[in-house]
PDB file of N, CA and C in Angstrom:
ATOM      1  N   UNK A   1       0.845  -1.173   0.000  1.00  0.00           N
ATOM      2  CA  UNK A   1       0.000   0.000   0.000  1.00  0.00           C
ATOM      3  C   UNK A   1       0.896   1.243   0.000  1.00  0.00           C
ATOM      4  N   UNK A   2       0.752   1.901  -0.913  1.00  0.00           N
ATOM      5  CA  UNK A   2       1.380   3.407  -1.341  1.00  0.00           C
ATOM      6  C   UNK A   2       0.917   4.252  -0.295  1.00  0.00           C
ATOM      7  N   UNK A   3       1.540   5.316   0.534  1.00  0.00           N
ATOM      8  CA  UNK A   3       1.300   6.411   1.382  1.00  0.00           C
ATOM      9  C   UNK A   3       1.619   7.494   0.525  1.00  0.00           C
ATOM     10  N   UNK A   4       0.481   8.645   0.554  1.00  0.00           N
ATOM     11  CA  UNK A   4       1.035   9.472  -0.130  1.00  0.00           C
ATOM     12  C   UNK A   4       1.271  10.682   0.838  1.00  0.00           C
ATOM     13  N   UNK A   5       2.004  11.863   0.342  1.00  0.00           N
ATOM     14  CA  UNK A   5       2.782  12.761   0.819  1.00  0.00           C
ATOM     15  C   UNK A   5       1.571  13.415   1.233  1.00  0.00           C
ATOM     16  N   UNK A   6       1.328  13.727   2.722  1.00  0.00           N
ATOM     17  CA  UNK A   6       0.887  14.708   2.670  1.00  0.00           C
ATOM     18  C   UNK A   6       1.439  15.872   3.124  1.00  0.00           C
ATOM     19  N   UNK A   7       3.087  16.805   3.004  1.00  0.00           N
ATOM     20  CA  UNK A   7       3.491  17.909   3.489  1.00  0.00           C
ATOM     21  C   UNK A   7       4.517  17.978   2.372  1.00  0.00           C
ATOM     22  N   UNK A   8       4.479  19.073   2.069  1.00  0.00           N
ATOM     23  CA  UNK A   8       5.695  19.498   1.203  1.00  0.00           C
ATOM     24  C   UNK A   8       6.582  20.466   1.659  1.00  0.00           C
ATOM     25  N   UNK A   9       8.055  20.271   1.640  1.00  0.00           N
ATOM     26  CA  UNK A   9       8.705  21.255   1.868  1.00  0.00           C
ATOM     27  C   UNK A   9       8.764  22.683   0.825  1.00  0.00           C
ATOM     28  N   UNK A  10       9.010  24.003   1.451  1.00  0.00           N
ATOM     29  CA  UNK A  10       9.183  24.936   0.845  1.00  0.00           C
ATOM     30  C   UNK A  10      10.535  25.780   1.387  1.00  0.00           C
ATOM     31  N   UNK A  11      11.118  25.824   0.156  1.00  0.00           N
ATOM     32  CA  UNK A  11      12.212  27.228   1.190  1.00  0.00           C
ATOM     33  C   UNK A  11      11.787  28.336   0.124  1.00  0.00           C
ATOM     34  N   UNK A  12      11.889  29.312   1.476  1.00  0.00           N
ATOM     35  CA  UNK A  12      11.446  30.788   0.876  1.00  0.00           C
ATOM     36  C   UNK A  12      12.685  31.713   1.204  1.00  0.00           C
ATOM     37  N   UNK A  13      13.180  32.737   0.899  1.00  0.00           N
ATOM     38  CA  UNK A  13      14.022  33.534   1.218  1.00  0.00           C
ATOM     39  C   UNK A  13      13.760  35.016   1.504  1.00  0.00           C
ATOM     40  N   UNK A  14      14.163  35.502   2.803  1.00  0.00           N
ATOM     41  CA  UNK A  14      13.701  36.548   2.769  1.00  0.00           C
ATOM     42  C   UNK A  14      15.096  37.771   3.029  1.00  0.00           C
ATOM     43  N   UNK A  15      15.036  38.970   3.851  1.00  0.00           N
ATOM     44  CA  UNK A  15      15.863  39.619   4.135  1.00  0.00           C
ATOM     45  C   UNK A  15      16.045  39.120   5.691  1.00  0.00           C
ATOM     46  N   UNK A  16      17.497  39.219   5.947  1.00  0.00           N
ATOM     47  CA  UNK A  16      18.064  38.982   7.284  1.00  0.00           C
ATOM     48  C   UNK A  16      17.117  39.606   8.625  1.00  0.00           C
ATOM     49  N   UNK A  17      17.106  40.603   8.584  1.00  0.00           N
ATOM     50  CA  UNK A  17      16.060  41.707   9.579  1.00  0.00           C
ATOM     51  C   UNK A  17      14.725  40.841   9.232  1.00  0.00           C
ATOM     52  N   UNK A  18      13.849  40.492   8.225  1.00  0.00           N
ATOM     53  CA  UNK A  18      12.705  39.987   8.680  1.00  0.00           C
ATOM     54  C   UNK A  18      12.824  38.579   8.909  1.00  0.00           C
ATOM     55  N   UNK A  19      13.564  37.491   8.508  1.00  0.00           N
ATOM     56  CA  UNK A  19      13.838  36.460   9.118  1.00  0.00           C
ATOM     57  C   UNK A  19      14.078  36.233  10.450  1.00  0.00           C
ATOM     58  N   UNK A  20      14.797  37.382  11.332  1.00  0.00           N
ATOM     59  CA  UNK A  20      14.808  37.594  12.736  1.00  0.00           C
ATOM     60  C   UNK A  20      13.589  37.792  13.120  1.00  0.00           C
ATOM     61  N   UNK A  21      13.190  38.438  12.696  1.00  0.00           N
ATOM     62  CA  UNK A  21      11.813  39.223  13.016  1.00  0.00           C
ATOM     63  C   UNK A  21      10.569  37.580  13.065  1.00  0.00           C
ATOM     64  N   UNK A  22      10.363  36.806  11.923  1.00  0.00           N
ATOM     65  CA  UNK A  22       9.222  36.149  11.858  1.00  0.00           C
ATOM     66  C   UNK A  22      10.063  34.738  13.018  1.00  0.00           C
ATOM     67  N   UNK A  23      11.267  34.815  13.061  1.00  0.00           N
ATOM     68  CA  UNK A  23      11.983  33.925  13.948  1.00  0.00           C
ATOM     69  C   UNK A  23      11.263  34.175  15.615  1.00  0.00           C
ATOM     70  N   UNK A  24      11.329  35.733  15.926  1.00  0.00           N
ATOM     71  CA  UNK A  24      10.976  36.219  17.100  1.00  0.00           C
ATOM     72  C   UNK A  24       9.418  35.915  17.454  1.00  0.00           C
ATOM     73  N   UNK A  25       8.721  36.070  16.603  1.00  0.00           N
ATOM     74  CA  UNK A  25       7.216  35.954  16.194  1.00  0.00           C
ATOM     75  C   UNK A  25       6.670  34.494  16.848  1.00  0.00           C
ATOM     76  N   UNK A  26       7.391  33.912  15.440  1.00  0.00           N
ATOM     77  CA  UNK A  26       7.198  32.357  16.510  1.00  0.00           C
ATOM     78  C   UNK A  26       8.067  31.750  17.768  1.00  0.00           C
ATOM     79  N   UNK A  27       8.810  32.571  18.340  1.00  0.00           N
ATOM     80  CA  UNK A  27       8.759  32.289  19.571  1.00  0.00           C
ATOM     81  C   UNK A  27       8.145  32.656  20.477  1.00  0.00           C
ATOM     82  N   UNK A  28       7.666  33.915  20.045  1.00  0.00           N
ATOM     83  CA  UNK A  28       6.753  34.668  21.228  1.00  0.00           C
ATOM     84  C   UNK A  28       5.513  33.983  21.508  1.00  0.00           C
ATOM     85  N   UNK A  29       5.006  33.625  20.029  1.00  0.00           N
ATOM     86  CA  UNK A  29       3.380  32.900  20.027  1.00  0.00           C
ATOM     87  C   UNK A  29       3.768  31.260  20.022  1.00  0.00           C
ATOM     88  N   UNK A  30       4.891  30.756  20.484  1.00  0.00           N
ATOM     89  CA  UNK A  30       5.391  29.403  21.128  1.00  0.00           C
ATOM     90  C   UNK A  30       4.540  28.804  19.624  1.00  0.00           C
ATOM     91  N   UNK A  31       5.315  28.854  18.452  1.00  0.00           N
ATOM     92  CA  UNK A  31       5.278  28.236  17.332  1.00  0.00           C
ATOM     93  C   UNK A  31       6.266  27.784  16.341  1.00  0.00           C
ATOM     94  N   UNK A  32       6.275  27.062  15.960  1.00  0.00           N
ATOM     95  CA  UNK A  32       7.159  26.466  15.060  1.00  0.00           C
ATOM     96  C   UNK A  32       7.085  27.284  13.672  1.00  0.00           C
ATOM     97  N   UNK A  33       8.109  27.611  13.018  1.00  0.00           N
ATOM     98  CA  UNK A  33       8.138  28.188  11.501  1.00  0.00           C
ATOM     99  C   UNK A  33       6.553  27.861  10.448  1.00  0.00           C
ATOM    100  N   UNK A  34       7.020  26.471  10.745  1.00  0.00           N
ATOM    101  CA  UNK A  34       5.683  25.957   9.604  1.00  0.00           C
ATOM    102  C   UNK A  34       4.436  26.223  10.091  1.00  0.00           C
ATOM    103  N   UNK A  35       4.154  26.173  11.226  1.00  0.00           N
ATOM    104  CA  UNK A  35       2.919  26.832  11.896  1.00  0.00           C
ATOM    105  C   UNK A  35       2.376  27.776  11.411  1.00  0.00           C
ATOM    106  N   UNK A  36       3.322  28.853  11.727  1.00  0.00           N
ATOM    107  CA  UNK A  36       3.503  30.218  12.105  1.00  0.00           C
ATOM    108  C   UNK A  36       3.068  30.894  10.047  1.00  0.00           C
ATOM    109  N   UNK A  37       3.642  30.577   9.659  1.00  0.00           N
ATOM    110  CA  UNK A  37       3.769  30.109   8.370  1.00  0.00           C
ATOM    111  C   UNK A  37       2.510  29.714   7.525  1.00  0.00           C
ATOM    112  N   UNK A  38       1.597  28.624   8.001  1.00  0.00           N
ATOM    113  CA  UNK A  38       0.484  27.787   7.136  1.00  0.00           C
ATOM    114  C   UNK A  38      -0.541  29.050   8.049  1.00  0.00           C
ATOM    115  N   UNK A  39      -0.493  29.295   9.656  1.00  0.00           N
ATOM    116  CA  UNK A  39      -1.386  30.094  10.102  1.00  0.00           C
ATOM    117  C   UNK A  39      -1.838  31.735   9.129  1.00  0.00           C
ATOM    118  N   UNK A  40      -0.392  32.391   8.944  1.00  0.00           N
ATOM    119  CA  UNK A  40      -0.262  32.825   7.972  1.00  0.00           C
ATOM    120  C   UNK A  40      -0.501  33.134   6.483  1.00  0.00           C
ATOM    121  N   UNK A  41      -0.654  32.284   6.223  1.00  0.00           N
ATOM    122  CA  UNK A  41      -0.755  32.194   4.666  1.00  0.00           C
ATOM    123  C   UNK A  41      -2.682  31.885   4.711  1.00  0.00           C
ATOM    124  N   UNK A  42      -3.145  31.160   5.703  1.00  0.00           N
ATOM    125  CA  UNK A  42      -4.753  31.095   5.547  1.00  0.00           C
ATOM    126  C   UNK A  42      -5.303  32.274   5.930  1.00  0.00           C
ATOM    127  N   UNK A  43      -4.870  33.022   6.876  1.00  0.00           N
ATOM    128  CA  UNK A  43      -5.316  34.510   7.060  1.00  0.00           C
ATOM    129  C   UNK A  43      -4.995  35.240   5.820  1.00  0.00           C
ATOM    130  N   UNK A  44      -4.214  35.286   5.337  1.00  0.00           N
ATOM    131  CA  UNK A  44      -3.826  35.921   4.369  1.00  0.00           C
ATOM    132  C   UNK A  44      -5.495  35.643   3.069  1.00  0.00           C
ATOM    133  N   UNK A  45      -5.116  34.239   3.023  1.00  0.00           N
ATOM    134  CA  UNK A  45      -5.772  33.610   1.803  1.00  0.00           C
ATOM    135  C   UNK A  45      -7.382  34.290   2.258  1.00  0.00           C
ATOM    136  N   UNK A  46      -7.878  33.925   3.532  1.00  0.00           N
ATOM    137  CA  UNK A  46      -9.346  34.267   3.988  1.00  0.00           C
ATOM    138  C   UNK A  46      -9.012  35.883   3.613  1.00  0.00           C
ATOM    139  N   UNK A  47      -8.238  36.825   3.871  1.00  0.00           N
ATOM    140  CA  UNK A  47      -8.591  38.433   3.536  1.00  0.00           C
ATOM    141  C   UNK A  47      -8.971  38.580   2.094  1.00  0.00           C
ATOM    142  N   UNK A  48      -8.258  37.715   1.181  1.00  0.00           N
ATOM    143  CA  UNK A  48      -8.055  37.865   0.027  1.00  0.00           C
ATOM    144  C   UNK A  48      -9.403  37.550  -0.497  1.00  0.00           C
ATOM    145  N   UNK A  49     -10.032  36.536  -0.005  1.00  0.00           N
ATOM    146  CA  UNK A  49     -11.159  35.929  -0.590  1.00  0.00           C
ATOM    147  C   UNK A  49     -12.227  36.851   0.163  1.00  0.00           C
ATOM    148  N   UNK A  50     -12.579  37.850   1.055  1.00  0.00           N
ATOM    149  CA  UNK A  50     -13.248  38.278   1.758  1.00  0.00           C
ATOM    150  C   UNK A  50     -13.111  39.442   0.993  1.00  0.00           C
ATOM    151  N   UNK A  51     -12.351  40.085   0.214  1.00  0.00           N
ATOM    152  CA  UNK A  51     -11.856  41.292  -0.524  1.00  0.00           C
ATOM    153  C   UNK A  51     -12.640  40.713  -1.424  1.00  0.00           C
ATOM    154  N   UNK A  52     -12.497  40.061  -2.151  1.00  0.00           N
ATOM    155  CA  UNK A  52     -13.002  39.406  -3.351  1.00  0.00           C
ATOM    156  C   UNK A  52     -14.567  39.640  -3.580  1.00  0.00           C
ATOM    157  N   UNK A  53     -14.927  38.959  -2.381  1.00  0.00           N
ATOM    158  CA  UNK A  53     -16.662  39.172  -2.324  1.00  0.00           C
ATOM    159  C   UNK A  53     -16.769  40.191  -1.830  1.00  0.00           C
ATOM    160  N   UNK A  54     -16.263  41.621  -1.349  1.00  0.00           N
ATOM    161  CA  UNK A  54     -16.946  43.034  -1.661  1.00  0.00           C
ATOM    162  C   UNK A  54     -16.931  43.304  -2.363  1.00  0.00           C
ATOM    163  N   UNK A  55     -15.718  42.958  -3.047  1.00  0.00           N
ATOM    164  CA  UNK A  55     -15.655  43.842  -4.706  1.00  0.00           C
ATOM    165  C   UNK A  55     -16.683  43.371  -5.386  1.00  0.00           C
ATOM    166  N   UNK A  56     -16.863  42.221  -5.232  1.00  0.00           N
ATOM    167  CA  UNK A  56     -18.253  41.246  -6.463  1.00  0.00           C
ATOM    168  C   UNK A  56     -19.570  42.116  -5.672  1.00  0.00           C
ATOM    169  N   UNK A  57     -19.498  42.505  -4.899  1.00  0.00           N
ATOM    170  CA  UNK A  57     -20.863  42.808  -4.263  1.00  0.00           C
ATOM    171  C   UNK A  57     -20.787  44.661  -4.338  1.00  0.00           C
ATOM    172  N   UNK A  58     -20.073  45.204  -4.234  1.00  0.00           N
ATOM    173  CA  UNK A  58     -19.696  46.350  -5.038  1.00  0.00           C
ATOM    174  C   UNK A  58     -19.769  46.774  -6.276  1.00  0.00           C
ATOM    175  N   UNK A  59     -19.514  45.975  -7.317  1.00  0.00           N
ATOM    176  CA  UNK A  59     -19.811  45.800  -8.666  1.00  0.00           C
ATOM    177  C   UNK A  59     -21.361  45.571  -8.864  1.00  0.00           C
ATOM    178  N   UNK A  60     -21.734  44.370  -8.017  1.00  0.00           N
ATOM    179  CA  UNK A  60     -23.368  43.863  -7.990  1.00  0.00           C
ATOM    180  C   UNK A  60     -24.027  45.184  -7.385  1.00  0.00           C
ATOM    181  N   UNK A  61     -23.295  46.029  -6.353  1.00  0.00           N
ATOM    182  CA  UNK A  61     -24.263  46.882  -6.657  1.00  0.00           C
ATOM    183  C   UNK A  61     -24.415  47.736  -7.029  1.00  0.00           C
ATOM    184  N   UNK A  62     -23.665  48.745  -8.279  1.00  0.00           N
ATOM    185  CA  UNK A  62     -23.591  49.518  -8.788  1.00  0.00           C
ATOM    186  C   UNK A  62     -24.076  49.389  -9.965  1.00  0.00           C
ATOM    187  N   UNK A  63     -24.183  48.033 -10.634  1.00  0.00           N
ATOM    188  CA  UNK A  63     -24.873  47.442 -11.405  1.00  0.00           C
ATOM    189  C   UNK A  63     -26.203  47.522 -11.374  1.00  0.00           C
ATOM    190  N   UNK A  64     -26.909  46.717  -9.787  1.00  0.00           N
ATOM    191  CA  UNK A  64     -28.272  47.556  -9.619  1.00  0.00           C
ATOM    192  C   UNK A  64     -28.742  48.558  -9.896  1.00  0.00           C
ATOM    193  N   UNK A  65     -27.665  49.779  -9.075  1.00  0.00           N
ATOM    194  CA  UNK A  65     -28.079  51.596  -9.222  1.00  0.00           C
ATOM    195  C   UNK A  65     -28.282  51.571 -10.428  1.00  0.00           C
ATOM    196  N   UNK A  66     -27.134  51.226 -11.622  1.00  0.00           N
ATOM    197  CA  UNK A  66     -27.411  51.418 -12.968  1.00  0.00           C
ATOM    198  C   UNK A  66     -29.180  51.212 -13.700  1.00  0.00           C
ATOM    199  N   UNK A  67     -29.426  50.060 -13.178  1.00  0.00           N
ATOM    200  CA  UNK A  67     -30.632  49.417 -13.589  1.00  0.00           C
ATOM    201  C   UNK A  67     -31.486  50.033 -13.307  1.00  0.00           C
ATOM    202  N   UNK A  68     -31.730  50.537 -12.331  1.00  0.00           N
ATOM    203  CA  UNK A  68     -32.811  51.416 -10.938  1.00  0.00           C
ATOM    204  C   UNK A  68     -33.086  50.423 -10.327  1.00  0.00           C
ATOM    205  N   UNK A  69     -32.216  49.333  -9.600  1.00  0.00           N
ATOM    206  CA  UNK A  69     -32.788  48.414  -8.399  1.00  0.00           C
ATOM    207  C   UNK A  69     -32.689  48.710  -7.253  1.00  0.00           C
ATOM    208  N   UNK A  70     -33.182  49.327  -6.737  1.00  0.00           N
ATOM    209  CA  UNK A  70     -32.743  50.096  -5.642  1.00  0.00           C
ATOM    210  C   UNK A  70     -33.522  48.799  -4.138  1.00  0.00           C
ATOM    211  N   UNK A  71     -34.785  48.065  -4.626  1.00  0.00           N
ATOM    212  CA  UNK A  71     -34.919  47.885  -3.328  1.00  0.00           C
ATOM    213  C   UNK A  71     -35.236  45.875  -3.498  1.00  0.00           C
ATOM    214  N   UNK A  72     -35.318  45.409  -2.540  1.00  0.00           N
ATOM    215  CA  UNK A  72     -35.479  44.025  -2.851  1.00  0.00           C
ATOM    216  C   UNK A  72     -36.744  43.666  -3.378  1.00  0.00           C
ATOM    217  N   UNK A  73     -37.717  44.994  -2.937  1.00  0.00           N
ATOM    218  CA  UNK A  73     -39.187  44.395  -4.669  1.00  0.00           C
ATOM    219  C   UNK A  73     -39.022  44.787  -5.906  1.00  0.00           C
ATOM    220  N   UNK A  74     -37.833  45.936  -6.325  1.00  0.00           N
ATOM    221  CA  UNK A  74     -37.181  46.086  -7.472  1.00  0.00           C
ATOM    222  C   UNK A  74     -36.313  44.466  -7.731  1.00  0.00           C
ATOM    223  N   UNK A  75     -35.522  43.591  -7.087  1.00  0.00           N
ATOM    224  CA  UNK A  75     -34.995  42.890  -7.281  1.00  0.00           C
ATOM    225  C   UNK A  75     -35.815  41.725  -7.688  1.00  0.00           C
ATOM    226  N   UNK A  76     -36.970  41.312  -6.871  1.00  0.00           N
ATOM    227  CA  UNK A  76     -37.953  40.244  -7.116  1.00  0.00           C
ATOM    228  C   UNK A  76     -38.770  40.417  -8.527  1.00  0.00           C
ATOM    229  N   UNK A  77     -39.032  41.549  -9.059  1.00  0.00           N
ATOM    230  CA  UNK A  77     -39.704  41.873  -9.866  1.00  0.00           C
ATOM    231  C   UNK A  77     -39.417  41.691 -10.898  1.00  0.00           C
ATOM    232  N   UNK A  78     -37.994  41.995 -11.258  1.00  0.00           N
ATOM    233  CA  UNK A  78     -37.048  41.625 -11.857  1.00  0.00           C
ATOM    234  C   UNK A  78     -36.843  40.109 -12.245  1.00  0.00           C
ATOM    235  N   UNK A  79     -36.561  39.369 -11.158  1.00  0.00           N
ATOM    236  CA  UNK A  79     -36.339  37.910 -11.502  1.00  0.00           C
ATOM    237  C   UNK A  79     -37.522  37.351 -11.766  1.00  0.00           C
ATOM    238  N   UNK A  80     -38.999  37.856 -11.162  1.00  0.00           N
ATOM    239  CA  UNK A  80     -39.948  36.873 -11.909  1.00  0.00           C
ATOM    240  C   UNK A  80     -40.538  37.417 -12.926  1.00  0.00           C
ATOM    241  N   UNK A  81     -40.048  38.467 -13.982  1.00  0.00           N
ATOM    242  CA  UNK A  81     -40.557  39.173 -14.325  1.00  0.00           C
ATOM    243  C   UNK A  81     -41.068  38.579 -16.210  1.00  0.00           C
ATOM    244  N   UNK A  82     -39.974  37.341 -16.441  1.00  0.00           N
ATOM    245  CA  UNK A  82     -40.840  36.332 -17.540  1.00  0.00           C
ATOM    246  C   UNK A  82     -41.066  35.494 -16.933  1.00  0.00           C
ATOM    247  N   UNK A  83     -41.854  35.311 -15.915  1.00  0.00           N
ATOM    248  CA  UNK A  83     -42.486  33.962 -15.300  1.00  0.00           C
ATOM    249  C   UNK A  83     -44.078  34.354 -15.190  1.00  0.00           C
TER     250      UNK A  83
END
């Protein structure tokens, strides 16, 4: 039976001063690099995707104004409006 990988190594390189710096980080918050690191990168990833859906919902609603949808019986009216 085959095991497959589940962790991959990465080396990243940074500047001396912030390598101290994210070194200090995870000691303070009693973490290991890769921790400190994957914790990191999902906060990151969740802002990114949370940015994402204002902008789509920003767009969605300026799109409305355009239309004159201003209220959610403008919106309903709309969708059943060939039914």
């Amino acid at each position: 039976m085959t095991m497959r990988k589940t962790r991959k190594a990465l080396t990243i390189s940074m500047p001396q001063d912030m390598a101290e710096q994210y070194d200090n980080l995870a000691k303070k918050l009693a973490k290991n690099r890769s921790v400190l690191f994957r914790e990191m990168f999902l906060s990151y990833k969740r802002q990114a995707l949370e940015k994402e859906f204002r902008d789509i919902q920003t767009y969605g609603a300026q799109l409305a104004r355009k239309k004159g949808l201003l209220t959610e019986a403008d919106v309903e009216r709309l969708v059943f409006e060939g039914h």
